[in-house]
PDB file of N, CA and C in Angstrom:
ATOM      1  N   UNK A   1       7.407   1.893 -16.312  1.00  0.00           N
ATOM      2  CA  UNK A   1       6.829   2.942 -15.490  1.00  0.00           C
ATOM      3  C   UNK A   1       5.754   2.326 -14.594  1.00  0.00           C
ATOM      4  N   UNK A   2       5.864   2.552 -13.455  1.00  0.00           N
ATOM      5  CA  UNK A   2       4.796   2.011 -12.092  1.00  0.00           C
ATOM      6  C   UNK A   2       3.515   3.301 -12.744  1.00  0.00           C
ATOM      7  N   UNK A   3       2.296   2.115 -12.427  1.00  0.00           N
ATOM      8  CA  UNK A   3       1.204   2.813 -12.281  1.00  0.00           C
ATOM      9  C   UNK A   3       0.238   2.997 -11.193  1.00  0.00           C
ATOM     10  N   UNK A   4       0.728   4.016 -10.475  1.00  0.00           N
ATOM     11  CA  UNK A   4       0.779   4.504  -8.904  1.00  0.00           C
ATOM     12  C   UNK A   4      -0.709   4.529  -8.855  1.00  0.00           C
ATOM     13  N   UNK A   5      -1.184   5.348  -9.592  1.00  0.00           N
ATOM     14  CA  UNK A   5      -2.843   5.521  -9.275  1.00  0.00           C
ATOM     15  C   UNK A   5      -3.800   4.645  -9.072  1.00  0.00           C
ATOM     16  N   UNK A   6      -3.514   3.569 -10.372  1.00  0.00           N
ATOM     17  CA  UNK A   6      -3.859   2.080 -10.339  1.00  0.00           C
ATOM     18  C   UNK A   6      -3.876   1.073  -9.368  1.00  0.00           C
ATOM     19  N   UNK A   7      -2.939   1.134  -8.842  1.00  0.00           N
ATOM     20  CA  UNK A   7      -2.840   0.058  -7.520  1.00  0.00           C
ATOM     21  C   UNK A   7      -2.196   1.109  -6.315  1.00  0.00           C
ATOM     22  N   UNK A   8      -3.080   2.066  -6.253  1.00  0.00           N
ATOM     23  CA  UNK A   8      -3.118   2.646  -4.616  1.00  0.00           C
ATOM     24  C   UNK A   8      -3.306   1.605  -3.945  1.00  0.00           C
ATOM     25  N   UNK A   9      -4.731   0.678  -4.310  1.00  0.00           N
ATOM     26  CA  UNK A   9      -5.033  -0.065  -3.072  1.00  0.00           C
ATOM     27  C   UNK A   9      -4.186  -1.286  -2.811  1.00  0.00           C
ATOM     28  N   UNK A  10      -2.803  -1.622  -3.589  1.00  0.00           N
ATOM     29  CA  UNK A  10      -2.264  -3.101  -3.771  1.00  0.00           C
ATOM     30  C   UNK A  10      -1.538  -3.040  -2.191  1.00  0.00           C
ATOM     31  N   UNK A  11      -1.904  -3.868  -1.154  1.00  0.00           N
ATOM     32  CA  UNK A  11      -1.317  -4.281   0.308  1.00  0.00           C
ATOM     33  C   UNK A  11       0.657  -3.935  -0.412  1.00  0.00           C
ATOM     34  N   UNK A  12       1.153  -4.229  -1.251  1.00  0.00           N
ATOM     35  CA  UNK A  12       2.638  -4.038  -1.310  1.00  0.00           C
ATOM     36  C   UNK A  12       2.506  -2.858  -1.113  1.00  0.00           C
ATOM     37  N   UNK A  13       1.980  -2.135  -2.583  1.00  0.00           N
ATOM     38  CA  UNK A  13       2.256  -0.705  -2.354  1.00  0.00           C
ATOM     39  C   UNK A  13       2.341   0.116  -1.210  1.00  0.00           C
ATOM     40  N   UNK A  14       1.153  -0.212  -0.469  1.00  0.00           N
ATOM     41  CA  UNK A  14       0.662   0.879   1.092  1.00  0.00           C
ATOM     42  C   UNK A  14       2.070   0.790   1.600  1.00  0.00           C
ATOM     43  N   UNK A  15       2.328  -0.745   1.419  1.00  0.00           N
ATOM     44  CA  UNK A  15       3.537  -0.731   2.846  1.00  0.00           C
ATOM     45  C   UNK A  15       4.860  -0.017   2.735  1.00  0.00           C
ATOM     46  N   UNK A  16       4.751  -0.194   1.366  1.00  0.00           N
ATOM     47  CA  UNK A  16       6.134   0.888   0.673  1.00  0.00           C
ATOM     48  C   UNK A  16       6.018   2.293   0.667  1.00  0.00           C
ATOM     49  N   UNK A  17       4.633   2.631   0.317  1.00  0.00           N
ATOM     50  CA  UNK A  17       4.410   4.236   0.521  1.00  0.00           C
ATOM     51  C   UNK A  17       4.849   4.901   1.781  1.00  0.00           C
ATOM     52  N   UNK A  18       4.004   3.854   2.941  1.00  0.00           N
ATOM     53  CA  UNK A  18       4.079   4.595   4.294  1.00  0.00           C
ATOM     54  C   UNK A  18       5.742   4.326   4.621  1.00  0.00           C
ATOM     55  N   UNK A  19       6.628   3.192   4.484  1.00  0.00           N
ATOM     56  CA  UNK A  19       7.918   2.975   4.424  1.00  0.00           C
ATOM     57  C   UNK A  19       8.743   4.335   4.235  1.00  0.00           C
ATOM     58  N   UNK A  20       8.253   4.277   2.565  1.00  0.00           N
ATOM     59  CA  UNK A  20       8.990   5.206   2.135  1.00  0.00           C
ATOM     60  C   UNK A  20       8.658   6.799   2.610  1.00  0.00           C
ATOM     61  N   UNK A  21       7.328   7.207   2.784  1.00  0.00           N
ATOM     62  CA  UNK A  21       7.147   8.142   3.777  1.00  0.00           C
ATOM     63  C   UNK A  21       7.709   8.410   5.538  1.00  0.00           C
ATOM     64  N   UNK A  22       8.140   7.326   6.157  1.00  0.00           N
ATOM     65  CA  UNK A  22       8.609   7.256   7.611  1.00  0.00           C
ATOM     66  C   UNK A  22      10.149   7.224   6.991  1.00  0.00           C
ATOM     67  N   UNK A  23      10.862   7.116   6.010  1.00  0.00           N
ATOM     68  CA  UNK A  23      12.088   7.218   6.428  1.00  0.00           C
ATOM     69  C   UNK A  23      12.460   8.447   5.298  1.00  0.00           C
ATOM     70  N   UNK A  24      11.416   9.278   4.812  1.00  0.00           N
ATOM     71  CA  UNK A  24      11.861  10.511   4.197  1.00  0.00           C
ATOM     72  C   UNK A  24      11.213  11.360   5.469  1.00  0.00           C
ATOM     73  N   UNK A  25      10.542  11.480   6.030  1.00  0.00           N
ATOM     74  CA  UNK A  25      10.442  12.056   7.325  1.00  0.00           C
ATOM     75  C   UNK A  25      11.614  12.039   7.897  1.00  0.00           C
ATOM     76  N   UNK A  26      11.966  10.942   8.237  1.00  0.00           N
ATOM     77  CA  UNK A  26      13.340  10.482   9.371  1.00  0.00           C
ATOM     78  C   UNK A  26      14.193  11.087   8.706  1.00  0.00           C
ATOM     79  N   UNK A  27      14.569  11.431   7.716  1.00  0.00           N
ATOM     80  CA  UNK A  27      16.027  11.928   7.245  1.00  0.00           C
ATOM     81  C   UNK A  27      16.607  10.572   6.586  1.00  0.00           C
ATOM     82  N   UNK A  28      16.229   9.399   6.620  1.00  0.00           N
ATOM     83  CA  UNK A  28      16.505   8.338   6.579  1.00  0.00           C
ATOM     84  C   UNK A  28      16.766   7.470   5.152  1.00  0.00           C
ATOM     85  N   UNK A  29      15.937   8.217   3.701  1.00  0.00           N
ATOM     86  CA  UNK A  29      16.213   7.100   2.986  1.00  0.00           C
ATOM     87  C   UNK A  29      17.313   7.449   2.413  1.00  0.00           C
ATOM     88  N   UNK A  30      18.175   6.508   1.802  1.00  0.00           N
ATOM     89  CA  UNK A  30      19.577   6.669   1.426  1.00  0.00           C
ATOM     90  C   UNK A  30      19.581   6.415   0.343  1.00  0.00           C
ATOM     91  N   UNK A  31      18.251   4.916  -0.173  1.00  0.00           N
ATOM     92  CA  UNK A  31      18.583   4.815  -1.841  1.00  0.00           C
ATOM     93  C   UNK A  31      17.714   5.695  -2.690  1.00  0.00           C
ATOM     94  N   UNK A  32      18.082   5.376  -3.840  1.00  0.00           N
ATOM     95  CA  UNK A  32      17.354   6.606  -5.229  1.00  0.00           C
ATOM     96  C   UNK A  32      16.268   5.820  -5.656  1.00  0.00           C
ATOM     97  N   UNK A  33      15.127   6.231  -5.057  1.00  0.00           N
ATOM     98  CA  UNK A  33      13.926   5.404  -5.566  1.00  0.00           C
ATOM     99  C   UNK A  33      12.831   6.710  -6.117  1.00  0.00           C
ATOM    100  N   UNK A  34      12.686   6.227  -7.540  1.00  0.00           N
ATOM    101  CA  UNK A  34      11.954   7.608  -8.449  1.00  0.00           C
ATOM    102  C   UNK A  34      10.513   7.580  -8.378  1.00  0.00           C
ATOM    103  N   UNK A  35      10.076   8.007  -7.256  1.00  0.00           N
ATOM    104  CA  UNK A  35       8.570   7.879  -6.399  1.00  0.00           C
ATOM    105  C   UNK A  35       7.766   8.971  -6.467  1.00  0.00           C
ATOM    106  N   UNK A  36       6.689   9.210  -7.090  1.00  0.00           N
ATOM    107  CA  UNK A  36       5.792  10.681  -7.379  1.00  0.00           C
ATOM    108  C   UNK A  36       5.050  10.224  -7.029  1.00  0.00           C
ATOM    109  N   UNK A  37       4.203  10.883  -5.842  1.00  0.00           N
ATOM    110  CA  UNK A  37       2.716   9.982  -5.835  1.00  0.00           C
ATOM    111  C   UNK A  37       1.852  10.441  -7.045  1.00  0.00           C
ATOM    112  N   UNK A  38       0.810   9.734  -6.679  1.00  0.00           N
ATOM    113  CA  UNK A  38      -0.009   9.270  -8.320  1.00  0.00           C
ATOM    114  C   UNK A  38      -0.714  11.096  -8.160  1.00  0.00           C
ATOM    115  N   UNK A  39      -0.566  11.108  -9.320  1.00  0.00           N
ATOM    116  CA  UNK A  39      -1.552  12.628 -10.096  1.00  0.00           C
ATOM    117  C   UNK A  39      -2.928  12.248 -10.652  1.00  0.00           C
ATOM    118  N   UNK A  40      -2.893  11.287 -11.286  1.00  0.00           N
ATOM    119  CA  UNK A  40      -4.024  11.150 -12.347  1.00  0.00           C
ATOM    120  C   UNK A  40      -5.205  10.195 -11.604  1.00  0.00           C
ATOM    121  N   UNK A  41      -6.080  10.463 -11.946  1.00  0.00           N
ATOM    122  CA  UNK A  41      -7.589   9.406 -11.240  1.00  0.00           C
ATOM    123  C   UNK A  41      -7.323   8.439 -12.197  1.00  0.00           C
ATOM    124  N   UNK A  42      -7.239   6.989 -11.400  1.00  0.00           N
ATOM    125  CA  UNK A  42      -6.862   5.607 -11.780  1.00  0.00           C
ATOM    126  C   UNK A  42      -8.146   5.170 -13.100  1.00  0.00           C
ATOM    127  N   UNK A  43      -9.530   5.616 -13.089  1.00  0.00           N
ATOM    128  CA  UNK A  43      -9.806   5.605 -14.627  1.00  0.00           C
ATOM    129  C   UNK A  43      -9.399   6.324 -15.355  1.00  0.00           C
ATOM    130  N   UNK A  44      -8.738   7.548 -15.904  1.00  0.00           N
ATOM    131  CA  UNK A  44      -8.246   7.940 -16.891  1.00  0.00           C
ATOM    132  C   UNK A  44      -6.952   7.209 -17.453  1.00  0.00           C
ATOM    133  N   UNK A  45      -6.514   6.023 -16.465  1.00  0.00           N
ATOM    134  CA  UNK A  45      -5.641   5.272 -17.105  1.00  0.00           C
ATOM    135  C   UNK A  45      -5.870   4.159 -17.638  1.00  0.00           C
ATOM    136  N   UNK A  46      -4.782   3.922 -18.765  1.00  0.00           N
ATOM    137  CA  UNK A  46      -5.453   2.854 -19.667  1.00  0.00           C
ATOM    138  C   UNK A  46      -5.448   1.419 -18.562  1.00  0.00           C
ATOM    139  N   UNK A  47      -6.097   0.468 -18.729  1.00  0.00           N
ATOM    140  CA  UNK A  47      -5.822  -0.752 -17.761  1.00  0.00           C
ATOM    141  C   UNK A  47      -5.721  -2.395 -18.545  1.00  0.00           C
ATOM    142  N   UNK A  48      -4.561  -2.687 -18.290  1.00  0.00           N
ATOM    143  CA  UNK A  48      -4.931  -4.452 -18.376  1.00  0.00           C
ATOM    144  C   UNK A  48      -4.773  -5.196 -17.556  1.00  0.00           C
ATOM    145  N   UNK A  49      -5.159  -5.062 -16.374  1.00  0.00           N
ATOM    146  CA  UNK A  49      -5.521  -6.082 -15.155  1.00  0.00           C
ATOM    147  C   UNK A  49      -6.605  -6.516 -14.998  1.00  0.00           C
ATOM    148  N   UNK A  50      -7.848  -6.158 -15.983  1.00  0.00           N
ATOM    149  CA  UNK A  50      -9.392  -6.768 -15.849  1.00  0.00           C
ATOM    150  C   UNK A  50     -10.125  -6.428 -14.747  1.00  0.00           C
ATOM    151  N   UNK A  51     -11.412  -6.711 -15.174  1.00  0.00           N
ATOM    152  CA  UNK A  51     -12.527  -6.208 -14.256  1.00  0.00           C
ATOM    153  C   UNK A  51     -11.954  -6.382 -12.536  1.00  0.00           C
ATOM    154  N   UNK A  52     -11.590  -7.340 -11.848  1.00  0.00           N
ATOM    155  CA  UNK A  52     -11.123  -7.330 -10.728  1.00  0.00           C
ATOM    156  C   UNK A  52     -10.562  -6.441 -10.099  1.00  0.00           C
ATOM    157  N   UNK A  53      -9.470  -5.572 -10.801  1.00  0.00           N
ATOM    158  CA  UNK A  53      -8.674  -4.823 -10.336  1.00  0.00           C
ATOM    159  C   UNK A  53      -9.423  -3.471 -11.044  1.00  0.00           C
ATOM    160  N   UNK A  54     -10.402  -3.554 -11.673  1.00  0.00           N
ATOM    161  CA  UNK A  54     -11.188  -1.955 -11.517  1.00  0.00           C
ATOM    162  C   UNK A  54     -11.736  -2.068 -10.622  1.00  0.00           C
ATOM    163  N   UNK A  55     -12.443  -2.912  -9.892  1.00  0.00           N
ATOM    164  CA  UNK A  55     -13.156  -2.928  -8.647  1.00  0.00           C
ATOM    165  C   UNK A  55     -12.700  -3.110  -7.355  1.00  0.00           C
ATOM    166  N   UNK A  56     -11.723  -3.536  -7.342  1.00  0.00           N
ATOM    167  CA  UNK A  56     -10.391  -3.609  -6.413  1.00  0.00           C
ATOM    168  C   UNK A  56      -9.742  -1.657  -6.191  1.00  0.00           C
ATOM    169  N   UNK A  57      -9.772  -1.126  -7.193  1.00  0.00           N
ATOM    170  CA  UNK A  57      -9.301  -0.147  -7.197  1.00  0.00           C
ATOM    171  C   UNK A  57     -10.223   1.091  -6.923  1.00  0.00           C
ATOM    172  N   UNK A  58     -11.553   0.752  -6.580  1.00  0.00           N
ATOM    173  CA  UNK A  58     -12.917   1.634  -6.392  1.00  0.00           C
ATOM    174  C   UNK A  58     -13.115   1.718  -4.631  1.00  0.00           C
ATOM    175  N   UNK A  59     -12.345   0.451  -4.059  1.00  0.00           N
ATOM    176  CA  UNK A  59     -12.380   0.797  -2.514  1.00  0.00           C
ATOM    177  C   UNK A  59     -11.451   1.967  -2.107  1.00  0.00           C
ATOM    178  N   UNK A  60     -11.659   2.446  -1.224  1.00  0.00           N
ATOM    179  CA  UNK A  60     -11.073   3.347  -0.610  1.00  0.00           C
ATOM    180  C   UNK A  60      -9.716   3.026  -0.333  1.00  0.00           C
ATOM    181  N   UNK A  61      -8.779   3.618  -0.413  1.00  0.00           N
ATOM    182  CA  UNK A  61      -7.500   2.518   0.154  1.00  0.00           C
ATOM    183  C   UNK A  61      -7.411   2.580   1.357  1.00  0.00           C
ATOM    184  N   UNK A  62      -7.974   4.132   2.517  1.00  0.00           N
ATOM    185  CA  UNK A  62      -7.892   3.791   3.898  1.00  0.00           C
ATOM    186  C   UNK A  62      -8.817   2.277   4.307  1.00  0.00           C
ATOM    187  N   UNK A  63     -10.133   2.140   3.318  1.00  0.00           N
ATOM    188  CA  UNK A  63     -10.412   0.661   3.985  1.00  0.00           C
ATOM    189  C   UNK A  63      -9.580  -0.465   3.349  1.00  0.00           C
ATOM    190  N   UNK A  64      -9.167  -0.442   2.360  1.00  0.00           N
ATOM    191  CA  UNK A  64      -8.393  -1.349   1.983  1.00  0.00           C
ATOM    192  C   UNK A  64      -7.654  -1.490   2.888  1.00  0.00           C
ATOM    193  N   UNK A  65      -6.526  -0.772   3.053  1.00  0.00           N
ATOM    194  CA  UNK A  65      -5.667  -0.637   4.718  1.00  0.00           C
ATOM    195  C   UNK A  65      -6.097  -1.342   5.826  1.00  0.00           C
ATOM    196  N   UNK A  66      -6.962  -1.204   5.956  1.00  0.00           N
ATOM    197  CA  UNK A  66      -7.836  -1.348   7.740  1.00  0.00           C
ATOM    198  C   UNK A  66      -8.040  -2.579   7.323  1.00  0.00           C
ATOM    199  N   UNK A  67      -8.618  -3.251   5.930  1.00  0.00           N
ATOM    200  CA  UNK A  67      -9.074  -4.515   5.449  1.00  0.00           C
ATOM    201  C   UNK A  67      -7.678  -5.784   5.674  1.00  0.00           C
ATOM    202  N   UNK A  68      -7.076  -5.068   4.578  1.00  0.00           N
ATOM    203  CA  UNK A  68      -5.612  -5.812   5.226  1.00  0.00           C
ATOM    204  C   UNK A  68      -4.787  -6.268   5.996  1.00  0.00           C
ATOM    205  N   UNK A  69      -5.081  -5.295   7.121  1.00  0.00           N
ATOM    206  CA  UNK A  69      -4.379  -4.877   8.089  1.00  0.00           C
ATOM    207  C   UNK A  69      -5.088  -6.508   9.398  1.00  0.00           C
ATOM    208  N   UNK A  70      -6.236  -6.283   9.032  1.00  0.00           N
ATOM    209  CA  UNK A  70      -7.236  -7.508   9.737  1.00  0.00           C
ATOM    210  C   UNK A  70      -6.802  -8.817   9.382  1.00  0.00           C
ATOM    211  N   UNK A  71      -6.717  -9.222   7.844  1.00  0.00           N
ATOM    212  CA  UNK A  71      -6.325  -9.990   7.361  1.00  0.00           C
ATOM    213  C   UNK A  71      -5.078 -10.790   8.132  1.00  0.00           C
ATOM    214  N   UNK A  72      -4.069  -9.760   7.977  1.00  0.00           N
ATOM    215  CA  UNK A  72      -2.920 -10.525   8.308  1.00  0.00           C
ATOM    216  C   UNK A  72      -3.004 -10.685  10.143  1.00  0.00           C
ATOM    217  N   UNK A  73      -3.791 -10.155  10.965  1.00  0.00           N
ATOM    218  CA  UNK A  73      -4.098 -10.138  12.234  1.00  0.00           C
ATOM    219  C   UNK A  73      -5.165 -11.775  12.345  1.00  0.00           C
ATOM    220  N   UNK A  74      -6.296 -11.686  11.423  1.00  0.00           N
ATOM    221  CA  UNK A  74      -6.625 -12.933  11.775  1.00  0.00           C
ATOM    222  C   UNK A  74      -5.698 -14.278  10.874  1.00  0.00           C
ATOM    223  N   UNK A  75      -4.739 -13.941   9.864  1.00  0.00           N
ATOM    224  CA  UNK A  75      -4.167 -15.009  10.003  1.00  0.00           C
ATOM    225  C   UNK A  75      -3.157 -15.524  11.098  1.00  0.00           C
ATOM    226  N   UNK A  76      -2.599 -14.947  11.639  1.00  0.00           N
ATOM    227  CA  UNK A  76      -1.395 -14.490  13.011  1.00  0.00           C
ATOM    228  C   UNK A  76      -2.272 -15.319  14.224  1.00  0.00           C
ATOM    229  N   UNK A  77      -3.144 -15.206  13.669  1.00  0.00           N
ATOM    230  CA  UNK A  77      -3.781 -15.668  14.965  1.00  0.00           C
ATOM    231  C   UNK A  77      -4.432 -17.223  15.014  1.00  0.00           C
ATOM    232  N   UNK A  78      -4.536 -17.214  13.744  1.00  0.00           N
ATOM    233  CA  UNK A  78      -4.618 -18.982  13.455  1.00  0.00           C
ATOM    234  C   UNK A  78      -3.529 -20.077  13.602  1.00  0.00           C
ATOM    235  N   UNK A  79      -2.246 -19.339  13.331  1.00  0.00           N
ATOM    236  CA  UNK A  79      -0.856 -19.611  13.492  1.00  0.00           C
ATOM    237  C   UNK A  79      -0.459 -19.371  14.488  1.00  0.00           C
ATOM    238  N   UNK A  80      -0.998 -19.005  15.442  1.00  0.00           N
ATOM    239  CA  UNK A  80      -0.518 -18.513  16.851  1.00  0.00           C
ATOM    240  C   UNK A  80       0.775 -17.361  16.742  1.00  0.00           C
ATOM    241  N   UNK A  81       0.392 -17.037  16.193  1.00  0.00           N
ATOM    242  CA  UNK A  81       1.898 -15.533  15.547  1.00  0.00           C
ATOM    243  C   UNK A  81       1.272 -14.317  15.763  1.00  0.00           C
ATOM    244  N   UNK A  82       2.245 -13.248  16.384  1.00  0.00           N
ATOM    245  CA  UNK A  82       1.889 -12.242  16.364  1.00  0.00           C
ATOM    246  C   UNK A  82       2.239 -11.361  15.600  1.00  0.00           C
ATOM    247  N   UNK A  83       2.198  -9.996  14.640  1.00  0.00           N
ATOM    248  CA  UNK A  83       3.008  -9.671  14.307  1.00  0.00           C
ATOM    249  C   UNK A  83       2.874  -7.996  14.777  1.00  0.00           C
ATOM    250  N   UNK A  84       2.292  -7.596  15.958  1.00  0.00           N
ATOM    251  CA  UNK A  84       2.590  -6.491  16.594  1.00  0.00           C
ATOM    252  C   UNK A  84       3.981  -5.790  16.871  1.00  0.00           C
ATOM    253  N   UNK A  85       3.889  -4.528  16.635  1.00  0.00           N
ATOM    254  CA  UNK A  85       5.773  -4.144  17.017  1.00  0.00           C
ATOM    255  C   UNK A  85       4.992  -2.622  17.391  1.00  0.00           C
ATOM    256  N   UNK A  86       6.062  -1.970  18.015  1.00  0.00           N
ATOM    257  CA  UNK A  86       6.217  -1.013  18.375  1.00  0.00           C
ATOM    258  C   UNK A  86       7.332  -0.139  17.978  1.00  0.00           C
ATOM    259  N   UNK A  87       7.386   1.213  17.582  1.00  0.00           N
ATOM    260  CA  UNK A  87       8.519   1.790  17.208  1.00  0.00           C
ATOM    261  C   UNK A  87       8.742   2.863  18.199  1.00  0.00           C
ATOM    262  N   UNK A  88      10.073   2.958  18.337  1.00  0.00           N
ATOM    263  CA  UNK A  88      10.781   3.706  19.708  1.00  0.00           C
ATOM    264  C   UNK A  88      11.303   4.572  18.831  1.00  0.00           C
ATOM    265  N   UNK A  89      11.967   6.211  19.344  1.00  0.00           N
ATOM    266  CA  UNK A  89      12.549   6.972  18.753  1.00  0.00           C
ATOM    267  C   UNK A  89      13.283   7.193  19.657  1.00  0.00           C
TER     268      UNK A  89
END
């Protein structure tokens, strides 16, 4: 069992949430993926990922997002890579 509440803030997760949110919008997802968003506040769950990931899990995930989101922008940019896209409908 995924523990959704727990790693709101994990960079995989976001990208799968919003994923999986843009193509259940779209009419779009086709496979069976058993996805509830999280119910419970991430301390009432038990944890063994250690102190890191309780404090990891106390940021906000919109800044986590925005945090990430920088991350992979200033690495792109050390590499001379972009990874900007645009989506057309």
């Amino acid at each position: 069992m995924a523990d959704w509440a727990r790693n709101a803030n994990d960079t995989a997760f976001i990208v799968f949430r919003d994923l999986y949110d843009l193509l259940e919008q779209a009419g779009q997802r086709t496979a069976v993926v058993h996805y509830q968003p999280a119910r419970e506040r991430w301390l009432d769950a038990p944890s063994t990922r250690g102190v890191a990931a309780a404090l990891t899990a106390l940021i906000p995930v919109s800044l986590s997002e925005k945090m990430a989101a920088r991350s992979v922008r200033t690495f792109s940019e050390r590499i001379g890579h972009s990874m900007r896209y645009q989506l057309r409908w």
